[in-house]
Protein backbone atom coordinates (compact mmCIF):
# COMPACT_ATOMS: atom_id res chain seq x y z
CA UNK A 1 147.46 171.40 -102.66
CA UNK A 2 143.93 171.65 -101.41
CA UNK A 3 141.83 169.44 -103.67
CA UNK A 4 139.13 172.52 -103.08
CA UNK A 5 141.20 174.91 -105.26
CA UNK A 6 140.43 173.02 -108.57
CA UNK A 7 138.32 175.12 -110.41
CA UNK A 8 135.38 172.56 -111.50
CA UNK A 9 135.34 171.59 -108.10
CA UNK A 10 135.28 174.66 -106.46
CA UNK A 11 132.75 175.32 -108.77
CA UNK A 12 130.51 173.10 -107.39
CA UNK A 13 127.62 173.29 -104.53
CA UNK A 14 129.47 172.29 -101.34
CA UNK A 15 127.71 169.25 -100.39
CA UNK A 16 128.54 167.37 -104.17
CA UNK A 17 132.20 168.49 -104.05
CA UNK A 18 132.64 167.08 -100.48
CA UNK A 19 130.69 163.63 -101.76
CA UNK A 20 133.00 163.96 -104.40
CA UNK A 21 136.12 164.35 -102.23
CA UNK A 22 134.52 161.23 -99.57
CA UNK A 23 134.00 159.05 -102.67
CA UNK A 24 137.61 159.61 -104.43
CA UNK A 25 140.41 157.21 -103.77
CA UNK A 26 143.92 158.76 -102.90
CA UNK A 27 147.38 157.35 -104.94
CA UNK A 28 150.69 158.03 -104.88
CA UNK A 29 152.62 157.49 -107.99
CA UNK A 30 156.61 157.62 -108.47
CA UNK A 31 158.20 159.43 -111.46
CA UNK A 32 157.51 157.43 -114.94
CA UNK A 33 154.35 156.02 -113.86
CA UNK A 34 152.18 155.80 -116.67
CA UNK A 35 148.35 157.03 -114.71
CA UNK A 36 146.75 156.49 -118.53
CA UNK A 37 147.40 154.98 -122.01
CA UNK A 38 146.01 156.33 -125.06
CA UNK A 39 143.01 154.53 -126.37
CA UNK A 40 141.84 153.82 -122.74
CA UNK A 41 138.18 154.32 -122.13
CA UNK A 42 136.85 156.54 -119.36
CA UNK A 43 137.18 154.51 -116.14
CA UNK A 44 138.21 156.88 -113.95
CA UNK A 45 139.08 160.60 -113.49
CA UNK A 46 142.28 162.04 -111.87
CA UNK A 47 142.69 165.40 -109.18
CA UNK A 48 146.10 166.01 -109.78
CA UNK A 49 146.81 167.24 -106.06
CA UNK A 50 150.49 167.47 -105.84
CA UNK A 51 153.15 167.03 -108.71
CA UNK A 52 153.60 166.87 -112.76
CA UNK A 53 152.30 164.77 -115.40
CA UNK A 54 153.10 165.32 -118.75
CA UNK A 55 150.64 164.31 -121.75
CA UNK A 56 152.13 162.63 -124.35
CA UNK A 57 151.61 160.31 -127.71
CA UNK A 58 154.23 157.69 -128.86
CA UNK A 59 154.34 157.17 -132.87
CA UNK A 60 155.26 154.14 -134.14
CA UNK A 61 159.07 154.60 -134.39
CA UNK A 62 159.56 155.53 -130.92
CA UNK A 63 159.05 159.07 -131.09
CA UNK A 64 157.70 161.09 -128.39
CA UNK A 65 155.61 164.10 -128.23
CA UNK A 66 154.81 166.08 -125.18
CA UNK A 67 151.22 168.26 -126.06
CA UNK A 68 150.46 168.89 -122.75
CA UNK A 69 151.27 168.80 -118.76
CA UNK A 70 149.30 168.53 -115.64
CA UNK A 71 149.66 170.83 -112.54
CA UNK A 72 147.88 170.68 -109.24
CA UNK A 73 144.55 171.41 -109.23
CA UNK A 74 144.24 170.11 -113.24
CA UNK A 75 142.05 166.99 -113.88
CA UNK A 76 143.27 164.22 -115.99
CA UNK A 77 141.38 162.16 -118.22
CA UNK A 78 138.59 164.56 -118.64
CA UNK A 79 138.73 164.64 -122.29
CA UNK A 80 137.68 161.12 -123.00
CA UNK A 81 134.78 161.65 -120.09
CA UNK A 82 133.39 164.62 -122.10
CA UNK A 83 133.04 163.35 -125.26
CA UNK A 84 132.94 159.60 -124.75
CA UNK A 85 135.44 158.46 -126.70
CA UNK A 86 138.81 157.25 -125.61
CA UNK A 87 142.17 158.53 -124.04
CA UNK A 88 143.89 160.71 -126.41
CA UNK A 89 147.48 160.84 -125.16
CA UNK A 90 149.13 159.03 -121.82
CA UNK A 91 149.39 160.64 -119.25
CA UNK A 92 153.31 159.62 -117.32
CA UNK A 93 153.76 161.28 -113.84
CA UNK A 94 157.18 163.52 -114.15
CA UNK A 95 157.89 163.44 -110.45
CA UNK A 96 156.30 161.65 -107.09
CA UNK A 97 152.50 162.93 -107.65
CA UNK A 98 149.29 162.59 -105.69
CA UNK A 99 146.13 161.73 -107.02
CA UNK A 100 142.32 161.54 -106.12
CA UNK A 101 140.69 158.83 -107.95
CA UNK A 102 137.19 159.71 -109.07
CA UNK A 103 134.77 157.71 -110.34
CA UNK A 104 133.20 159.15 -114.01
CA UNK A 105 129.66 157.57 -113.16
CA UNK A 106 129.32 160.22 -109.91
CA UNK A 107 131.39 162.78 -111.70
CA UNK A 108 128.58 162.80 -114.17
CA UNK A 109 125.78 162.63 -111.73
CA UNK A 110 126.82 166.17 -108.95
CA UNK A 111 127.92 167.83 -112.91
CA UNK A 112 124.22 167.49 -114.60
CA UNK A 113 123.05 169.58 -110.90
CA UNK A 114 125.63 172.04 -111.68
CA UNK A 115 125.59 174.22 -114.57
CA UNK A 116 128.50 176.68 -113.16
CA UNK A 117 130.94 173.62 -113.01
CA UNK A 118 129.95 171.74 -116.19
CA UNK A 119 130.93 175.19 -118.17
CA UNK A 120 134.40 175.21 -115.94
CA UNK A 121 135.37 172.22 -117.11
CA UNK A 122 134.59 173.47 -120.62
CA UNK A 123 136.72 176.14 -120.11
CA UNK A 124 139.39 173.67 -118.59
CA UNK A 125 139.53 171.26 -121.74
CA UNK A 126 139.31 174.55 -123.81
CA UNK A 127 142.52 176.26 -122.37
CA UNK A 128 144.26 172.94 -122.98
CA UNK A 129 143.20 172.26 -126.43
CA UNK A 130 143.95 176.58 -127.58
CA UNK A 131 147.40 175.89 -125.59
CA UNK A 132 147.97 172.82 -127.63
CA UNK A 133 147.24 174.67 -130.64
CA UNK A 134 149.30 177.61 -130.47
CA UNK A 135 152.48 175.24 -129.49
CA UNK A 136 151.77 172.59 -132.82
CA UNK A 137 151.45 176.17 -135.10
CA UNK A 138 155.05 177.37 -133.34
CA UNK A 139 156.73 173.54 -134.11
CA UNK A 140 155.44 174.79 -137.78
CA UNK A 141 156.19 178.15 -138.15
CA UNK A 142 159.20 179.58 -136.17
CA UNK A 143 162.84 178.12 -135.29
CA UNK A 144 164.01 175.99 -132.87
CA UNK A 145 165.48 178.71 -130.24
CA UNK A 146 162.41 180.80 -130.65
CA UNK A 147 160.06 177.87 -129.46
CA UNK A 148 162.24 176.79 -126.16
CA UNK A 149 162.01 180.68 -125.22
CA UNK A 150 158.35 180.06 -125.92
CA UNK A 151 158.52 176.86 -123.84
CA UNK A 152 159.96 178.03 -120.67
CA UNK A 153 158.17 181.16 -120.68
CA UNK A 154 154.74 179.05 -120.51
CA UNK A 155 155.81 176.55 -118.04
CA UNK A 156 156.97 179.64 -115.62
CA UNK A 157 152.79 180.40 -116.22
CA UNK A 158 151.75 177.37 -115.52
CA UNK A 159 154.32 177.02 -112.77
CA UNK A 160 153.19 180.82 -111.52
CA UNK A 161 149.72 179.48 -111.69
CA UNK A 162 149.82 176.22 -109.90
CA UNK A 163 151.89 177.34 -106.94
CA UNK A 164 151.93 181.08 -106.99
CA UNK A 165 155.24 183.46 -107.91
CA UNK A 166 158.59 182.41 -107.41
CA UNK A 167 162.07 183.58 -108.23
CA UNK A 168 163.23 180.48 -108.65
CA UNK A 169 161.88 177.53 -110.98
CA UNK A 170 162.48 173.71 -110.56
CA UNK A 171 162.24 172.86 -114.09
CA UNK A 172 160.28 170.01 -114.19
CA UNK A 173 161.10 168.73 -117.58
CA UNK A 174 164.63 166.71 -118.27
CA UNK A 175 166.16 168.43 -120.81
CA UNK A 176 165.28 165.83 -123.72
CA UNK A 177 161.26 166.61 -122.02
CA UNK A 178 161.97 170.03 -122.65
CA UNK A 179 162.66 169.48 -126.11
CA UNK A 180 159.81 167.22 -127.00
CA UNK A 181 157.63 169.85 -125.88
CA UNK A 182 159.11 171.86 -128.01
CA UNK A 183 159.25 169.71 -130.83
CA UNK A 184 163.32 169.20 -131.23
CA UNK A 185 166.38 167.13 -129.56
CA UNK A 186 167.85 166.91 -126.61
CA UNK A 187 170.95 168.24 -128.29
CA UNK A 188 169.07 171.65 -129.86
CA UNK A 189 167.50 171.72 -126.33
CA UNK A 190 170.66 172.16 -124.61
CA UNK A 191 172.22 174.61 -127.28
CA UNK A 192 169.29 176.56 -126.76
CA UNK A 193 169.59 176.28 -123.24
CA UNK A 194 173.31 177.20 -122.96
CA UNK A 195 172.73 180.28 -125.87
CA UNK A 196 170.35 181.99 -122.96
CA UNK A 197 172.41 181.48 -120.26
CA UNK A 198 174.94 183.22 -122.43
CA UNK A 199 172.73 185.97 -122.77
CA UNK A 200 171.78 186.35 -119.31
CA UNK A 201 168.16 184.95 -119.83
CA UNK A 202 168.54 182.11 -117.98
CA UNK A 203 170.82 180.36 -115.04
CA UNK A 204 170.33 177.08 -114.41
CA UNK A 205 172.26 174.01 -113.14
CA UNK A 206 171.07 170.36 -113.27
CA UNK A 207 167.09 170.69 -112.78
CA UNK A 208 166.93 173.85 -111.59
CA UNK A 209 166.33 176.89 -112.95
CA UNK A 210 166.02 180.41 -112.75
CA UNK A 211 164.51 183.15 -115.22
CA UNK A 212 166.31 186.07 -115.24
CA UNK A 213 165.32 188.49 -117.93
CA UNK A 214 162.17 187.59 -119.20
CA UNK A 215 161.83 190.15 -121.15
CA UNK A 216 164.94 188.75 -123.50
CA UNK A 217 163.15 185.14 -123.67
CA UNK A 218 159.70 187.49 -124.89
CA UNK A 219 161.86 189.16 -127.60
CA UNK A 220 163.86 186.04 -128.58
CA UNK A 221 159.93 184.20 -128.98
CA UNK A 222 158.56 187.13 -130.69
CA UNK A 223 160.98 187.81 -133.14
CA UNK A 224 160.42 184.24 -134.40
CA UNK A 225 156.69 185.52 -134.90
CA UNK A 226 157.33 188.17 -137.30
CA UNK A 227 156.63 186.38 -140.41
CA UNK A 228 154.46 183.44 -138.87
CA UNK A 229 150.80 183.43 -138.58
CA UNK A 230 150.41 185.60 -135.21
CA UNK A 231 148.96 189.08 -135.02
């Protein structure tokens, strides 16, 4: 991915995104590398230029939940650089990713010349947190095959969105992933899973998969809405 087609950064004059760009420090990071911990303070900010991270916080017991992932072109660790505070979730690569390393102090310095970009990555951190919110009221208020129809039919957005239209979709969530972003097991994921293959839905075998009929995984996730809070 061009490191240009982030929005904030694109959003910025030319010559502070290309002193951004000189200044950043390239990584490469395998699957289940863990780029951020919650509680971490602000030391640096992450491009994302080329895999998945998922966003995730641990409770005590062991128990995982996914709230959010990371595409190309998103920035990571930008919440605890807004606000000051620290980390609130880690952030664990899901396959072999690429990152530009960017220091917060300069971040903050080419952002306070640029109104345009600060309010794009206000917009960024705002998209996350409404997306965040409108999964944690599904995990309350509709059932379990309801919110993986939900659940693929966003990442096939974000997918859309990140690398542009394609008939078929690497899923790039294992299965028990899947259903932490969903809020449920591994085993509900995969009945789920299998029930809209046997509808014709889905096909899928190992990590990849296919959306066939949309319009059947809208219906299934809509139904679930009928009585829940949604218009």
């Amino acid at each position: 991915m061009d490191p240009h087609r982030c929005s904030v950064l694109s959003a910025l004059p030319p010559h502070d995104r290309d002193l951004l760009l000189q200044k950043a420090v390239a990584r490469s990071l395998g699957p289940g590398h863990v780029l951020l911990l919650a509680g971490d303070e602000c030391e640096r900010i992450f491009l994302l230029v080329g895999g998945l991270i998922k966003l995730v916080r641990r409770e005590h017991w062991g128990k995982e939940t996914i709230l959010g992932l990371g595409l190309p072109g998103d920035l990571v660790g930008e919440v605890a650089f807004v606000d000051g505070g620290v980390q609130p979730a880690d952030a664990v690569t899901l396959t072999p990713v690429r990152v530009l390393s960017i220091d917060p102090d300069l971040f903050a310095r080419v952002l306070f010349r640029s109104p345009r970009a600060t309010v794009e990555l206000a917009r960024c951190v705002s998209r996350r947190l409404r997306w965040t919110c409108e999964t944690a009221v599904e995990r309350a208020s509709v059932g379990i095959t309801e919110r993986m129809a939900g659940r693929l039919l966003d990442i096939a957005v974000l997918l859309d969105r990140a690398f542009g239209p394609e008939s078929d979709l690497e899923l790039p969530l294992a299965q028990r992933d899947l259903g932490e972003l969903a809020g449920v097991s591994r085993e509900s994921a995969c009945k789920a899973l299998k029930a809209f293959k046997d509808q014709g839905a889905i096909d899928y075998t190992r990590r990849k998969l296919r959306i066939l009929r949309p319009d059947v995984l809208r219906r299934i996730r809509c139904a679930g809405r009928v009585s829940g809070p949604y218009p």
